[in-house]
Every structure is written in C-alpha cells, then in structure tokens.
Protein backbone atom coordinates (compact mmCIF):
# COMPACT_ATOMS: atom_id res chain seq x y z
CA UNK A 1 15.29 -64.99 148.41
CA UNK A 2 14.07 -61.83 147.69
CA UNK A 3 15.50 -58.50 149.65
CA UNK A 4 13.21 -54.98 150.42
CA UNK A 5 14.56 -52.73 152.37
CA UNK A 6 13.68 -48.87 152.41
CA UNK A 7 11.47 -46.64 151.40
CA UNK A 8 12.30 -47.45 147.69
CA UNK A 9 10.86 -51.32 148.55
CA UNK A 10 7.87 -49.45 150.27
CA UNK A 11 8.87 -49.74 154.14
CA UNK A 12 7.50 -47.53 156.36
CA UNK A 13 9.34 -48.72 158.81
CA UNK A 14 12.92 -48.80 157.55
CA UNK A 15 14.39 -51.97 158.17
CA UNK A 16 15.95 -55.02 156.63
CA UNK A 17 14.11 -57.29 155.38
CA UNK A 18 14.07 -60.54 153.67
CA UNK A 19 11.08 -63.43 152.25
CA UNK A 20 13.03 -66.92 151.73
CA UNK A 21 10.94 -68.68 149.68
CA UNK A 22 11.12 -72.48 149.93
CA UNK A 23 10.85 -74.03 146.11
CA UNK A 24 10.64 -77.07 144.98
CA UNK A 25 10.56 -78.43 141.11
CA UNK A 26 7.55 -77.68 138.90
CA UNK A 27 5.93 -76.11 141.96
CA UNK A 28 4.36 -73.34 140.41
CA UNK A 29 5.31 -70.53 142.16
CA UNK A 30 6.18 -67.24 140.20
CA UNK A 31 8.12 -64.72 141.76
CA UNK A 32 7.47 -61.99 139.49
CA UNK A 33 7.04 -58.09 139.89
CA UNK A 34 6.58 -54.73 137.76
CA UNK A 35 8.82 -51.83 138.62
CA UNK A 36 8.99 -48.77 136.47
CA UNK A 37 11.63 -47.61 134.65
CA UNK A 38 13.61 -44.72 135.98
CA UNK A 39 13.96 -41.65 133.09
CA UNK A 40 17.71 -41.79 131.74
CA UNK A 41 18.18 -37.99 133.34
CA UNK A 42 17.57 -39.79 136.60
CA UNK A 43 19.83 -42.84 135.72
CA UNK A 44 22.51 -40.09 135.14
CA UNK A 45 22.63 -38.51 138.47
CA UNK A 46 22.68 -41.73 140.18
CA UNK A 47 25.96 -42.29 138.02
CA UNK A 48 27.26 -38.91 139.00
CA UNK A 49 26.65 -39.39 142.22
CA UNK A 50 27.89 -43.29 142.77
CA UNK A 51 31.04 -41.92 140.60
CA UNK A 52 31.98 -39.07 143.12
CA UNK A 53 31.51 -40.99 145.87
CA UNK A 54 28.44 -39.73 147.48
C-alpha cells in the first residue's frame, strides 16, 4: 500500500489517496522512489513546530 496525499505527494487536487498493490512471491515488482532530502534548517522548524503544537 502506498499513501499520497497533498501537494507534498504532487496532488493537484487535494485528496486522499491510496495504490494497493497486489504482490505475490518473486513477482518482480519494485516499489521504489527518490525523494530529496530536506536541509537540516528545514528539519528543525518542522521540530519546532510539531513540538509547540502547531
């Protein structure tokens, strides 16, 4: 299962929104994606933020 929602995940549309991906044994399949990295000053106001509350 993999979740996107927002504008974060690319919607432009903002809803919620889920792929459920059947699997089975050696099938293949890789579910696999690049995201950057967020810079550490960036990292820090999310923690100041998620901290207070907000």
């Amino acid at each position: 299962m993999k979740h996107n929602t927002g504008e974060s995940a690319g919607q432009d549309v903002f809803h919620y929104h889920v792929h459920v991906v059947p699997r089975w044994r050696r099938d293949g399949l890789r579910l696999t994606w690049s995201s950057p990295l967020a810079p550490a000053h960036e990292l820090e106001q999310v923690l100041e933020r998620v901290a207070a509350g907000r």
